[in-house]
Protein backbone atom coordinates (compact mmCIF):
# COMPACT_ATOMS: atom_id res chain seq x y z
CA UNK A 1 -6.94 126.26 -50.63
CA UNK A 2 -9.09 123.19 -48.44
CA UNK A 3 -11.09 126.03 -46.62
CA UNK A 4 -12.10 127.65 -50.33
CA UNK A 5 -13.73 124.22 -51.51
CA UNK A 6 -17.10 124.25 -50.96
CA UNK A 7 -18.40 121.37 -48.74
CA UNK A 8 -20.59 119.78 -50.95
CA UNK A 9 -17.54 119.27 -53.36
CA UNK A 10 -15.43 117.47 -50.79
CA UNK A 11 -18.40 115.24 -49.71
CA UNK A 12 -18.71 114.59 -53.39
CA UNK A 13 -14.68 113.01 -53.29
CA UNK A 14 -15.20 111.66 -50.32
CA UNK A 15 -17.90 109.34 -51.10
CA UNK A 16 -15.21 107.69 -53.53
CA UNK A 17 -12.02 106.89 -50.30
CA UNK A 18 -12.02 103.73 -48.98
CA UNK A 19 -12.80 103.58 -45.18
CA UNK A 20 -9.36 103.34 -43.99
CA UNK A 21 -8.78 106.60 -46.56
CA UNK A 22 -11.77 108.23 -44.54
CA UNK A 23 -10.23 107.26 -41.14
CA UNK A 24 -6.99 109.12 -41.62
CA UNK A 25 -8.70 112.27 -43.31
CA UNK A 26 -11.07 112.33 -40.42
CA UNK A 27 -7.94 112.93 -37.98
CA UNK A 28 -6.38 115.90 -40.06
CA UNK A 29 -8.63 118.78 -38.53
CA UNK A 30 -12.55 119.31 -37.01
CA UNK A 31 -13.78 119.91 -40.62
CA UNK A 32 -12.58 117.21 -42.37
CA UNK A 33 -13.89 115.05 -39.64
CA UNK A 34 -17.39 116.58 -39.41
CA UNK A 35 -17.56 115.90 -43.27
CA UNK A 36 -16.17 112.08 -43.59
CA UNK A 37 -18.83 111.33 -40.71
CA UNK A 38 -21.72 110.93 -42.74
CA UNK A 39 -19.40 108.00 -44.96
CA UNK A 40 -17.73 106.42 -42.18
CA UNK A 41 -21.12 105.66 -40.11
CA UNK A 42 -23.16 104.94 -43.13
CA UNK A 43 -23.27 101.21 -42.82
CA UNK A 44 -23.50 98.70 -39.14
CA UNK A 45 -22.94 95.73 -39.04
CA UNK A 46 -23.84 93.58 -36.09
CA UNK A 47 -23.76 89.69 -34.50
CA UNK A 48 -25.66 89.31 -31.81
CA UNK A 49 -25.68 85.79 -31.21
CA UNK A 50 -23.75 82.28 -33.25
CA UNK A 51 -26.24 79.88 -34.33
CA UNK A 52 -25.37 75.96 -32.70
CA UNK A 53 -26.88 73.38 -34.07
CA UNK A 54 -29.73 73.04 -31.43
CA UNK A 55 -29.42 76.34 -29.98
CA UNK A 56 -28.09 79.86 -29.68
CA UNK A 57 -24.65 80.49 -28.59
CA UNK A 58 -23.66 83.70 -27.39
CA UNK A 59 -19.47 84.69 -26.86
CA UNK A 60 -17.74 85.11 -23.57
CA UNK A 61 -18.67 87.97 -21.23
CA UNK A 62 -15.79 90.27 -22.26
CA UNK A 63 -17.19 89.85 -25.80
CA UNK A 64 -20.41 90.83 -24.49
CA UNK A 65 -19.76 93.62 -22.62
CA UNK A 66 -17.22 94.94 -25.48
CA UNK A 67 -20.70 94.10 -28.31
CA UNK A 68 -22.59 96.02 -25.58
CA UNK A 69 -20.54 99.00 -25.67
CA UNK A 70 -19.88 98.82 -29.32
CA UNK A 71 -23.97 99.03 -29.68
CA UNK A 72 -24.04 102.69 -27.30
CA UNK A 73 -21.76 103.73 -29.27
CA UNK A 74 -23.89 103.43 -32.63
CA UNK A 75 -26.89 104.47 -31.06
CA UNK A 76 -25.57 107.74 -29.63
CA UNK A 77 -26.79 111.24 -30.53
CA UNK A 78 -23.58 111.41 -32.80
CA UNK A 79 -23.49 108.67 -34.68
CA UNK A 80 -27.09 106.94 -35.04
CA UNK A 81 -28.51 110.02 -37.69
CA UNK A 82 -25.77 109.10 -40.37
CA UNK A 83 -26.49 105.55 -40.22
CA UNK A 84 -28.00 104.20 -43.76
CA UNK A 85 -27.57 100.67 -44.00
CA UNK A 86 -27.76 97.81 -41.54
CA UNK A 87 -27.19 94.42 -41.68
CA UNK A 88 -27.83 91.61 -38.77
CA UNK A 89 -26.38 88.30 -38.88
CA UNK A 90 -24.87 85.58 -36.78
CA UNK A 91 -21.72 85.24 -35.31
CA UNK A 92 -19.11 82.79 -36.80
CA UNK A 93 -19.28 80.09 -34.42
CA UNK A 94 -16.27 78.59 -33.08
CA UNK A 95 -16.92 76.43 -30.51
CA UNK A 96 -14.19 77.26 -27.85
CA UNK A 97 -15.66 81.18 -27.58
CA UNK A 98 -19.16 80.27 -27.32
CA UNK A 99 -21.67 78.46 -25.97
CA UNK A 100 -25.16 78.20 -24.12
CA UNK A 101 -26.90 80.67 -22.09
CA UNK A 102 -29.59 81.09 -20.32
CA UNK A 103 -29.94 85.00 -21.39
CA UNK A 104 -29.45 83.95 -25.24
CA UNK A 105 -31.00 87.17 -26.18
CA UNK A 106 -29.17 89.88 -24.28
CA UNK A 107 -27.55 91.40 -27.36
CA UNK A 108 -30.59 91.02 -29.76
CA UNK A 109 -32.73 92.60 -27.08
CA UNK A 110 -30.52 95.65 -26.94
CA UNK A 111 -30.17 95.77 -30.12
CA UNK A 112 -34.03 96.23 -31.28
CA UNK A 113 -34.45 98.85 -28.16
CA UNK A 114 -32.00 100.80 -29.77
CA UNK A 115 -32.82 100.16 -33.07
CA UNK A 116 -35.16 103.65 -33.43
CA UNK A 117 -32.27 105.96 -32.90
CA UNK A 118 -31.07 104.95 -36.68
CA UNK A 119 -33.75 107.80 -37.93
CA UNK A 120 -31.95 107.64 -40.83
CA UNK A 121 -31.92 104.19 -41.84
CA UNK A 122 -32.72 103.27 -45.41
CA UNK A 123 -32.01 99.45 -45.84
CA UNK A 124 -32.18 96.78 -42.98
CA UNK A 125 -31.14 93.39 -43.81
CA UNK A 126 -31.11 90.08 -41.04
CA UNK A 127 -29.85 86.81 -41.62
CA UNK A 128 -31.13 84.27 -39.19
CA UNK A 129 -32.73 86.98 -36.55
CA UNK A 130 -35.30 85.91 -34.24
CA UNK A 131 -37.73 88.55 -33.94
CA UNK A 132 -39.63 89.37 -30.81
CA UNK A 133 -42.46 92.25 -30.67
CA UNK A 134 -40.10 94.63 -29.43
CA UNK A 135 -38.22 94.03 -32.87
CA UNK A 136 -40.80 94.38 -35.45
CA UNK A 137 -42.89 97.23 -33.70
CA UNK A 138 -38.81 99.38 -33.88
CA UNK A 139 -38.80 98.02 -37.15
CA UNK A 140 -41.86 99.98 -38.38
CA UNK A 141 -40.79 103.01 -36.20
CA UNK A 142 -38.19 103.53 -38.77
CA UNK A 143 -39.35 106.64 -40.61
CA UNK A 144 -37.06 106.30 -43.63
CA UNK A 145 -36.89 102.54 -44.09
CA UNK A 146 -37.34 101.79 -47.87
CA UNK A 147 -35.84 98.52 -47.82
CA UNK A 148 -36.01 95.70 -45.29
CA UNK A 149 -34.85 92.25 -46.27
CA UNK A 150 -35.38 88.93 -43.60
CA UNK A 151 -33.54 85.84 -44.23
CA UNK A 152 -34.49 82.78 -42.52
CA UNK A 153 -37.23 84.49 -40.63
CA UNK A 154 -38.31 83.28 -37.38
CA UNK A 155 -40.18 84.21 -34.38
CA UNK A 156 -37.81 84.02 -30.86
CA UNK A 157 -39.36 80.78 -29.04
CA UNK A 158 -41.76 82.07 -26.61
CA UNK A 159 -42.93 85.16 -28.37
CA UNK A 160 -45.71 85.50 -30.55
CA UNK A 161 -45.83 88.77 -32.35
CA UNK A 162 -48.97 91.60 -32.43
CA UNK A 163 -48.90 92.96 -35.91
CA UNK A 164 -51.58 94.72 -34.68
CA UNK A 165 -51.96 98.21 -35.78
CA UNK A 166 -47.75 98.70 -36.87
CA UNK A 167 -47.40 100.30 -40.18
CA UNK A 168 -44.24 100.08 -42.35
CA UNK A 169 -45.18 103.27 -43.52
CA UNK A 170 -42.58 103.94 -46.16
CA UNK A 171 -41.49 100.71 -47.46
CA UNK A 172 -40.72 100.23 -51.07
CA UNK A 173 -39.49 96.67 -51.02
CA UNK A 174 -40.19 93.73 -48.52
CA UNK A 175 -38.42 90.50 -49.19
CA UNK A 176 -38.56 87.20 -46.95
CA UNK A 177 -37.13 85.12 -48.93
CA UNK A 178 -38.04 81.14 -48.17
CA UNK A 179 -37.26 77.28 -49.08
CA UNK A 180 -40.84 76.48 -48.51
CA UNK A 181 -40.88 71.93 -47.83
CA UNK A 182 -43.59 69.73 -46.76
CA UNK A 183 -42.29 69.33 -43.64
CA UNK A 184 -42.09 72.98 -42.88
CA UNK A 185 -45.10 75.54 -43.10
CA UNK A 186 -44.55 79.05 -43.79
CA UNK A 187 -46.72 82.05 -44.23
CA UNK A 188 -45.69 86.15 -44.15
CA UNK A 189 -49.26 87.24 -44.55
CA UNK A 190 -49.07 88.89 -41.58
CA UNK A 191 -46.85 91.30 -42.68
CA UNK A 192 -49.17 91.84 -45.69
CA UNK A 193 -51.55 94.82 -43.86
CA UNK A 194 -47.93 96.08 -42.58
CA UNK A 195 -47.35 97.89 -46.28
CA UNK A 196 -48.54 101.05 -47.33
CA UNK A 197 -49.66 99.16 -50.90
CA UNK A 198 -49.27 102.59 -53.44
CA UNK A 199 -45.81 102.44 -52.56
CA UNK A 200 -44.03 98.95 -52.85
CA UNK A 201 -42.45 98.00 -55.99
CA UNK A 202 -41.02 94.85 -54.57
CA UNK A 203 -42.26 92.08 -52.94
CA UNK A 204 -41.14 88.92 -52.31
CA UNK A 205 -43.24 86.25 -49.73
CA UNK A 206 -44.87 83.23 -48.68
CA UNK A 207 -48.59 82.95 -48.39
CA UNK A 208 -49.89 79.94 -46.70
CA UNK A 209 -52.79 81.05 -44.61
CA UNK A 210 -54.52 77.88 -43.28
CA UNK A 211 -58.06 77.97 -44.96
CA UNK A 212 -56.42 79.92 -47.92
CA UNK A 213 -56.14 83.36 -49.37
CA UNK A 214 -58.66 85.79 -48.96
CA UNK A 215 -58.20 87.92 -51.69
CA UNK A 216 -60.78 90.19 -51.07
CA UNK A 217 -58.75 90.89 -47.85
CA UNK A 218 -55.84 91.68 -49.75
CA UNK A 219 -54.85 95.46 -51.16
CA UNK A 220 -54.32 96.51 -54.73
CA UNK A 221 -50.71 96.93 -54.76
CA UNK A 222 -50.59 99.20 -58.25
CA UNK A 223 -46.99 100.33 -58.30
CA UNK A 224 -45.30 96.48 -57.77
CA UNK A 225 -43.20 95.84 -60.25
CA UNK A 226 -41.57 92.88 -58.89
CA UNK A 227 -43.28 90.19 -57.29
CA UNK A 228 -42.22 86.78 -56.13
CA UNK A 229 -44.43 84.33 -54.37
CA UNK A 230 -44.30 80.86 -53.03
CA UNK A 231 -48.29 79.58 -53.05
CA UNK A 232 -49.91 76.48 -52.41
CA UNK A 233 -51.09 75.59 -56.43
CA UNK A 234 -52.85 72.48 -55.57
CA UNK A 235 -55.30 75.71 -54.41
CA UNK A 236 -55.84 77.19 -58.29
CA UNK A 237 -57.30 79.10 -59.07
CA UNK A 238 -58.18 80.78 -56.01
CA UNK A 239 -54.75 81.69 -55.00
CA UNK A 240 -53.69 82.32 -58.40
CA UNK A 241 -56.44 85.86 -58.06
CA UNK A 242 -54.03 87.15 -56.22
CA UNK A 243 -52.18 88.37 -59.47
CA UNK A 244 -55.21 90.60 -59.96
CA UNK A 245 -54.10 92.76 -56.67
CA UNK A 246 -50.65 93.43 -58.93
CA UNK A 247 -51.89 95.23 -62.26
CA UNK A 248 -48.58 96.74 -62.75
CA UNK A 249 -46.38 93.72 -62.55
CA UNK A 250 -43.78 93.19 -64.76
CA UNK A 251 -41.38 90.77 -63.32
CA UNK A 252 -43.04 87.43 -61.67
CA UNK A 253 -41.45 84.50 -59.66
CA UNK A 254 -44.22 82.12 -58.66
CA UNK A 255 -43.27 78.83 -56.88
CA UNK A 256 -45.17 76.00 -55.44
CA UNK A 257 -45.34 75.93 -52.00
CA UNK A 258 -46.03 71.77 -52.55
CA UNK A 259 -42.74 70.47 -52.73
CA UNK A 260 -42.05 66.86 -54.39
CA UNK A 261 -44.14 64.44 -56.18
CA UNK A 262 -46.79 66.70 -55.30
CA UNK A 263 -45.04 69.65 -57.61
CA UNK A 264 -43.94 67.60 -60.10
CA UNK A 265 -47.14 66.10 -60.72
CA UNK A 266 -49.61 68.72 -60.18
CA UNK A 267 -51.90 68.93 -63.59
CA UNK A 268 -52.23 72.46 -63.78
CA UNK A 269 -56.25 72.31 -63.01
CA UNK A 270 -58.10 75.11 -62.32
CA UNK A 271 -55.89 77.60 -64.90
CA UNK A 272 -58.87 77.43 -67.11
CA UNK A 273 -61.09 79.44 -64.76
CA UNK A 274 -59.13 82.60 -64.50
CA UNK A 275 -60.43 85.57 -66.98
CA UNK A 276 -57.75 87.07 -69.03
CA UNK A 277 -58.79 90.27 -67.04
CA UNK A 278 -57.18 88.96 -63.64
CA UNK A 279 -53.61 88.55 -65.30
CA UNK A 280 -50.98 90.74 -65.24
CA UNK A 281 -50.78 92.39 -68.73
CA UNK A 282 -47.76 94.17 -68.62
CA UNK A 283 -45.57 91.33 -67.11
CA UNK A 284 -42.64 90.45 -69.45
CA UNK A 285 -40.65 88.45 -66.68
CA UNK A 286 -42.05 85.27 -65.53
CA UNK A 287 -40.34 82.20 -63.59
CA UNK A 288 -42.05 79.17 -62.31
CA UNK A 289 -43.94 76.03 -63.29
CA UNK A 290 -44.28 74.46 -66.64
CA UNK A 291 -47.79 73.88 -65.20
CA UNK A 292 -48.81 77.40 -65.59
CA UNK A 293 -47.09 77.96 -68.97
CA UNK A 294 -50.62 77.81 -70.51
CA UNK A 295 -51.53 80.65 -68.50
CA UNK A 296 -48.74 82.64 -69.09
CA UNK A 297 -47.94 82.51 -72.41
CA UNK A 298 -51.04 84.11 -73.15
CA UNK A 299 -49.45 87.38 -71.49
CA UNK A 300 -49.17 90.17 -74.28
CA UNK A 301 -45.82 91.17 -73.42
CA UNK A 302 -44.20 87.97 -72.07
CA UNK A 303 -40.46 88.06 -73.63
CA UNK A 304 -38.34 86.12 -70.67
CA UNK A 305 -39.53 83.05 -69.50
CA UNK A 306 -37.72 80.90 -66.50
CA UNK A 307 -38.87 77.16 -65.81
CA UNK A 308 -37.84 74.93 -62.93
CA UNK A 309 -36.64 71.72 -63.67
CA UNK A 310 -38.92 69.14 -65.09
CA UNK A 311 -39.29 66.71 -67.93
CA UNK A 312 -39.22 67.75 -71.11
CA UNK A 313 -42.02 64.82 -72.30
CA UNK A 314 -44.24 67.39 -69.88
CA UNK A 315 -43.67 70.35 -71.00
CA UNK A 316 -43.51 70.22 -74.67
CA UNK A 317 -46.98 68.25 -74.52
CA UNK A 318 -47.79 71.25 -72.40
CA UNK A 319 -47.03 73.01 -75.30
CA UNK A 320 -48.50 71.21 -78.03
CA UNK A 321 -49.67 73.29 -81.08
CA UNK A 322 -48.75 76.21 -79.13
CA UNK A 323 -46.15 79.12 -80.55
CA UNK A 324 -44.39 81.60 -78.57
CA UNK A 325 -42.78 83.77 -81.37
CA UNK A 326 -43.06 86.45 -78.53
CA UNK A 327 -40.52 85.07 -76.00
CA UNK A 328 -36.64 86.51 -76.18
CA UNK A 329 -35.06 85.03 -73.36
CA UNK A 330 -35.73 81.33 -72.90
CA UNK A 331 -34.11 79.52 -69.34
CA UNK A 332 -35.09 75.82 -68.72
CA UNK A 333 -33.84 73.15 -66.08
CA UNK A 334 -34.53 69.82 -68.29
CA UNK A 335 -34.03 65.92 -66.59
CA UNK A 336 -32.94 65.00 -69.95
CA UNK A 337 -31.89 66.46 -73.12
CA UNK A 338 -31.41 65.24 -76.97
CA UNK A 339 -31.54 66.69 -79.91
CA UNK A 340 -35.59 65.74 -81.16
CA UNK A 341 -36.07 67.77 -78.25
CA UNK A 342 -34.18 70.80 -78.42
CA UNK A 343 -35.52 70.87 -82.32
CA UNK A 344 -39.09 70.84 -80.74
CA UNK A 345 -38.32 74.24 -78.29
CA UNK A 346 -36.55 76.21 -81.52
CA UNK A 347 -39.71 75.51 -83.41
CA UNK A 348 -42.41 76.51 -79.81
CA UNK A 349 -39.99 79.06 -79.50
CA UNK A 350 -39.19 80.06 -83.31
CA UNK A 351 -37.71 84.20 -82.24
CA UNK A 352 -35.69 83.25 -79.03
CA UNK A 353 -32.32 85.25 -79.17
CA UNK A 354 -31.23 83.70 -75.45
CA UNK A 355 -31.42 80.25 -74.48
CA UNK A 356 -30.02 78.36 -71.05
CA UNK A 357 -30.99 74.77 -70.90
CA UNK A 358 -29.41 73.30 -67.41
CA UNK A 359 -29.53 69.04 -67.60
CA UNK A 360 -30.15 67.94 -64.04
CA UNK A 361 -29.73 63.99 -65.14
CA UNK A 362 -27.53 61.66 -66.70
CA UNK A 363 -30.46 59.92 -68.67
CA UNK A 364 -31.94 61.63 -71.24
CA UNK A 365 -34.14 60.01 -74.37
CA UNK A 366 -33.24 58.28 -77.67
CA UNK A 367 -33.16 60.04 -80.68
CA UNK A 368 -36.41 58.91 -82.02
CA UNK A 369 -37.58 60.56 -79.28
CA UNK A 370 -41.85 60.91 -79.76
CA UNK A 371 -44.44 62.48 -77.48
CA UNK A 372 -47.11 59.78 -78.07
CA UNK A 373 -44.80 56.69 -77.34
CA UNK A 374 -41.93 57.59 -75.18
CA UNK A 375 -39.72 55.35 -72.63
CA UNK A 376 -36.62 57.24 -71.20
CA UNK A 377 -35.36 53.89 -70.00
CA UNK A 378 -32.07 52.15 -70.86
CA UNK A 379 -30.41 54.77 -73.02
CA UNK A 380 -26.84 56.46 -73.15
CA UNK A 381 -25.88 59.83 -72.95
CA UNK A 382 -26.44 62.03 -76.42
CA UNK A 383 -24.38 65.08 -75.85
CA UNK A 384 -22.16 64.19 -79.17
CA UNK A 385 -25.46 64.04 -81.43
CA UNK A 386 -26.83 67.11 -79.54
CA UNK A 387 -24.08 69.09 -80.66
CA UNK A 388 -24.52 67.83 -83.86
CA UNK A 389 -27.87 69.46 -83.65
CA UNK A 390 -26.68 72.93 -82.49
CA UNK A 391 -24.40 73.08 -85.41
CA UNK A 392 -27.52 72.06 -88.14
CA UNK A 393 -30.49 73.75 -85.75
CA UNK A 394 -29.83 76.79 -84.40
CA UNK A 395 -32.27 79.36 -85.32
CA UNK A 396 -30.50 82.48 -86.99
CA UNK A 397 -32.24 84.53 -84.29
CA UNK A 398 -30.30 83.37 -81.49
CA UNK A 399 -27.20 84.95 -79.97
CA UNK A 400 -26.66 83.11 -77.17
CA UNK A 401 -26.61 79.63 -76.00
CA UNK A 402 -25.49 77.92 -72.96
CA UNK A 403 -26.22 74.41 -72.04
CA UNK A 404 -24.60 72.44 -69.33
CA UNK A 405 -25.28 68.77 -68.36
CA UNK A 406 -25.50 68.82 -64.39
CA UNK A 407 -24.53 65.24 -62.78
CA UNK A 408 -23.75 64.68 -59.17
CA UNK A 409 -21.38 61.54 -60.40
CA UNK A 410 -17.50 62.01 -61.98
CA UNK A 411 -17.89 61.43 -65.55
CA UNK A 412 -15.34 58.99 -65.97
CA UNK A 413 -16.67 58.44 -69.85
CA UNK A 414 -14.68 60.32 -72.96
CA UNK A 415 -15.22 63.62 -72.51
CA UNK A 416 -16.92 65.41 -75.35
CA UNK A 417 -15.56 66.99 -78.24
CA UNK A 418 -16.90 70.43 -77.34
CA UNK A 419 -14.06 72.78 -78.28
CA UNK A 420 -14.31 70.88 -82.03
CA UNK A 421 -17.94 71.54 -81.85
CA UNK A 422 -17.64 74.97 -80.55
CA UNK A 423 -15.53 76.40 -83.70
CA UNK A 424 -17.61 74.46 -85.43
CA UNK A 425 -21.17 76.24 -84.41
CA UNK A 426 -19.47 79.87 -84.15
CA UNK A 427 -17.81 79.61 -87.12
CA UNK A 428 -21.42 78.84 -89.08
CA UNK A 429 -23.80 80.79 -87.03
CA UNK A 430 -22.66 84.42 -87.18
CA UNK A 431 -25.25 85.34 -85.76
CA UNK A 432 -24.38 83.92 -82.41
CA UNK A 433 -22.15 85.83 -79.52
CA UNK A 434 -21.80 83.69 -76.97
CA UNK A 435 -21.46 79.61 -75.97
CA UNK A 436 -21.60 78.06 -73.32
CA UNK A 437 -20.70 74.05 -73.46
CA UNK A 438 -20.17 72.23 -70.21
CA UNK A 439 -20.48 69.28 -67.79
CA UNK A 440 -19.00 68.12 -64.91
CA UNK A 441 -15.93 70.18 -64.57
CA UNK A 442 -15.59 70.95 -68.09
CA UNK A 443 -16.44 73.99 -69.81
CA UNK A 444 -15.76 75.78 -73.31
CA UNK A 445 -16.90 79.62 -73.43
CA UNK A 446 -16.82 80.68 -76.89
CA UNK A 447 -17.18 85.05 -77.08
CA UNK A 448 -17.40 87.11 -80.64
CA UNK A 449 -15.78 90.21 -79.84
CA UNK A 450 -17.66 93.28 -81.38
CA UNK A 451 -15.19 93.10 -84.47
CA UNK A 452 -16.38 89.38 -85.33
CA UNK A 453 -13.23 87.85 -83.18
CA UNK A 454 -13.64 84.69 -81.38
CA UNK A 455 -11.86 84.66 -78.15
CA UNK A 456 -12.31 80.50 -76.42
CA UNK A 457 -11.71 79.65 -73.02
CA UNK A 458 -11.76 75.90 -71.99
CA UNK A 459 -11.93 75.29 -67.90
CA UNK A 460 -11.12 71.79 -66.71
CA UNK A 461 -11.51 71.22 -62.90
CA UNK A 462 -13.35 67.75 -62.97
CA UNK A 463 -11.14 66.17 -60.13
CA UNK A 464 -11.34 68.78 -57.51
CA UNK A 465 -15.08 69.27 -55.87
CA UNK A 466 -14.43 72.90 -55.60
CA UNK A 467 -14.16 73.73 -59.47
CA UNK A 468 -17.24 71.53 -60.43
CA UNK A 469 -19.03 73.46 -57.63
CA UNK A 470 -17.66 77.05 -59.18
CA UNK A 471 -17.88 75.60 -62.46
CA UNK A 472 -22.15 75.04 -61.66
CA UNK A 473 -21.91 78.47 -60.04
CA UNK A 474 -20.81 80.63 -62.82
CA UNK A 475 -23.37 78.68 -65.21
CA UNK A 476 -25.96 80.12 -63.05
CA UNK A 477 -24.22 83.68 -63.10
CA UNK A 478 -23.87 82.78 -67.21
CA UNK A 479 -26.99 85.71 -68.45
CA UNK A 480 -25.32 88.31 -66.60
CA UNK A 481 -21.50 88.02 -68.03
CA UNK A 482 -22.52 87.34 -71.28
CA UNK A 483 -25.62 90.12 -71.68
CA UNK A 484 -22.40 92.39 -70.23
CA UNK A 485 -19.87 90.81 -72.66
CA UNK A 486 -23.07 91.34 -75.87
C-alpha cells in the first residue's frame, strides 16, 4: 500500500510530524528516509562562541572538536542542499565550561567557510555574530537567500570589511535591527549598494553616514513595502528625502537616531521644506515622532498611526486645529493622562475604531487641564475621573480600547475600581469589543463574544516582579489578541 502512494503525497504528511516523528520514520526503510530528509535538515542551528562580559568565551576542547564535527556534518554533500533556515547565536554561558581563548574565533571561522555549501538556504538569522570578510562575502554567495536578519551587528575586532563589489543578489528582506544612543554610533549604509533594489520589500536599518545622506547616491527601491529607519532628524529635511527612494511604501517605522533631551525636544524644523511629491503616498502604517505628525498626517491613506512616548501638552499643540477623521488605529505612549486630554484625541481623531494609550508616569495633569496655561506639577493620580470619561466619551466608532498606566513603583494606593467601570463602559457602548484596563499588576480584559456576550477576566500579580513584567508584556502583545478575538 506505502509503495502505491505517490511521493509527493507522503512529503505532503510529512511536513506535518514532529522531528522526533520524522526520526523514527526515517529508520523504517531507504525510502522513507530519502523522503523525511528534506524536513529533518531543513533548519541549523549553531553556537559558536558564549558572550562574557568583556570578551568571547569559547567551551572546552571536547566541545570544540564535537561543534567541529557537528559543522562537517551539515556541510556535507548530503545534508547541506536541504538546509532552509539558519540561525546563529551564542552559547549559554556558564562559567565553569567556558572561558578565554586566544583562538576565540575557531568555530565562527569554520563556520562562514562552510557557510556556501547551504545552496539552498532561504533565511539566515545571527544574534550577536561578529562578522569578518570571509562572513559577509559567503553571505552574498548564497544564491537563494531571501531573508537575512543581524542582531546586534558587529564587525570581529581587527577586521574591517570590503563591501566592495559583493551583491546580495536575491534578497527580499534585510533587517539590522538597532538601539541607536548617543554614546554609540551606528550606520548599515554599507550594506545599502549590497541589495538588488527592484526586489526588497523589507528593510529595516540605521543610516548615520558622517557628513550625512547622499540621497542621490541612494537607489529607488520601488517594491519596499516595509521600511524602518533610525535617522539623525536634527538633519531634516535632508535625510527625511530619503522617503522619496521608497514610492511604494506602505508600512513606515522612523526613529531618531538622537536619543534624549535631544529627541524629546527636537522642534520638528525643516518638515516644511519637503514637497508633498517626496512622501510616500500609499503609506497607511506609520510609527515614530510626534514631531513629524505634521508631515504625516497629510498622507492620503494614513489609517494606523504609532507614537513614542511623549507629552501630551506637545503633541496635541502639535495638533492644533488639525483633524484626522482618516486614522483607524490610534497607539500612543503618553507621560501623563486625564480625561481633558483623552476628550481632545477623540475629537483630533473623531473615526478611530482602535485606540492604545500606554502611561509611562505617575503624574499626569489636573482636570482643567489647558494648552495655553498648563503646569503638570503637584497633582494626584486621575485614573477614577478618567474612567469616568470613557464611560461619557467614547466615540461610537470605537471598538477597542486599552489603556494601561505604566509605573516602575508598587502602587501601594486603593486600587481602582476598574471591573465597576468596565461593566459599566461595555454595558453602554455596544459598539465596543474589547477593554483593556490596567496598572501595575492589575488588569481587567473585558471581550463581547460575537453573540453580544461579555466574557471578564481580572489578573492580579502586583506583588511578584514577574507578573507586572508579563502583565506590561501582554499589553504590548494587546492589538494582536484582540484584532484575533474581533
Amino acid at each position: 500500500m506505502a509503495d502505491r502512494f505517490p511521493n509527493e503525497l507522503w512529503l505532503k504528511a510529512l511536513g506535518y510530524a514532529p522531528n522526533d516523528a520524522l526520526t523514527n520514520i526515517a529508520l523504517t526503510s531507504h525510502r522513507f528516509c530519502d523522503l523525511s530528509r528534506p524536513q529533518l535538515f531543513s533548519e541549523f542551528e549553531f553556537h559558536p562562541y558564549a558572550i562574557g562580559s568583556t570578551s568571547v568565551l569559547l567551551p572546552t576542547r571536547r566541545l570544540i572538536q564535537k561543534a567541529t564535527e557537528r559543522l562537517k556534518f551539515w556541510f556535507s554533500d548530503a545534508i547541506a542542499p536541504f538546509v532552509r533556515v539558519c540561525n546563529v547565536t551564542p552559547f549559554a554561558s556558564k562559567a565553569s565550561k567556558f572561558s578565554t581563548s586566544d583562538q576565540p574565533y575557531i568555530l565562527l571561522d569554520a563556520f562562514f567557510q562552510g557557510l556556501g555549501a547551504f545552496t539552498g538556504l532561504r533565511a539566515l538569522t545571527t544574534n550577536e555574530v561578529h562578522f569578518t570578510q570571509t562572513g559577509v562575502s559567503n553571505v552574498c554567495l548564497l544564491p537563494n537567500l531571501h531573508t537575512l536578519r543581524i542582531e546586534e551587528y558587529k564587525v570581529a575586532p581587527g577586521h574591517e570589511i570590503a563591501f566592495g563589489s559583493l551583491k546580495l543578489v536575491g534578497l527580499r528582506c534585510l533587517q539590522i535591527p538597532e538601539k541607536p544612543s548617543p554614546r554609540k554610533v551606528v550606520d548599515h549604509s554599507p550594506w545599502i549598494p549590497l541589495l538588488s533594489a527592484n526586489k526588497v520589500c523589507k528593510l529595516e536599518l540605521a543610516l548615520n553616514p558622517p557628513n550625512g545622506l547622499d540621497i542621490d547616491q541612494i537607489p529607488s527601491f520601488p517594491c519596499t513595502e516595509k521600511l524602518s529607519i533610525y535617522l539623525p532628524l536634527s538633519m531634516a529635511p535632508q535625510n527625511l528625502r530619503i522617503l522619496s527612494k521608497f514610492p511604494a511604501l506602505r508600512d513606515l517605522s522612523m526613529r531618531d537616531m538622537d536619543r534624549g533631551d535631544e529627541a524629546m525636544h527636537w522642534d520638528g524644523s525643516g518638515l516644511q521644506q519637503l514637497v508633498h511629491s517626496e512622501l510616500p503616498s500609499l503609506l497607511n502604517k506609520y510609527t515614530g515622532l510626534f514631531q513629524t505628525l505634521p508631515l504625516v498626517l497629510l498622507l492620503p491613506n494614513l489609517t494606523d498611526l504609532t507614537i513614542e512616548v511623549c507629552s501630551p501638552l506637545d503633541f496635541l499643540q502639535r495638533l492644533r486645529g488639525t483633524r484626522a477623521p482618516k486614522v483607524r488605529s490610534l497607539t500612543v505612549t503618553l507621560i501623563y493622562l486625564n480625561s481633558a486630554v483623552f476628550e481632545e484625541l477623540c475629537k483630533i481623531f473623531s473615526a478611530v475604531n482602535r485606540v492604545k494609550i500606554r502611561v509611562v508616569d505617575a503624574e499626569g495633569a489636573p482636570e482643567n487641564w489647558d494648552l495655553d496655561d498648563f503646569d503638570p506639577t503637584h497633582y494626584d493620580w486621575q485614573v477614577p475621573a478618567i474612567l469616568e470619561t470613557f464611560v461619557s466619551s467614547i466615540p461610537v466608532s470605537m471598538t477597542q480600547l486599552a489603556v494601561h498606566w505604566d509605573m516602575d513603583f508598587e502602587f501601594t494606593d486603593e486600587i481602582p475600581p476598574f471591573r465597576r467601570f468596565s461593566d459599566v463602559i461595555m454595558k453602554k457602548h455596544r459598539g465596543l469589543n474589547a477593554l483593556w484596563l490596567g496598572m501595575f499588576g492589575f488588569t481587567v480584559r473585558s471581550l463581547r463574544s460575537a453573540k453580544g456576550k461579555i466574557g471578564v477576566k481580572e489578573d492580579f500579580d502586583g506583588q511578584d516582579s514577574r507578573g507586572v513584567h508579563r502583565i506590561g508584556d501582554e499589553f504590548e502583545s494587546t492589538w494582536d489578541v484582540l484584532g484575533a478575538h474581533v
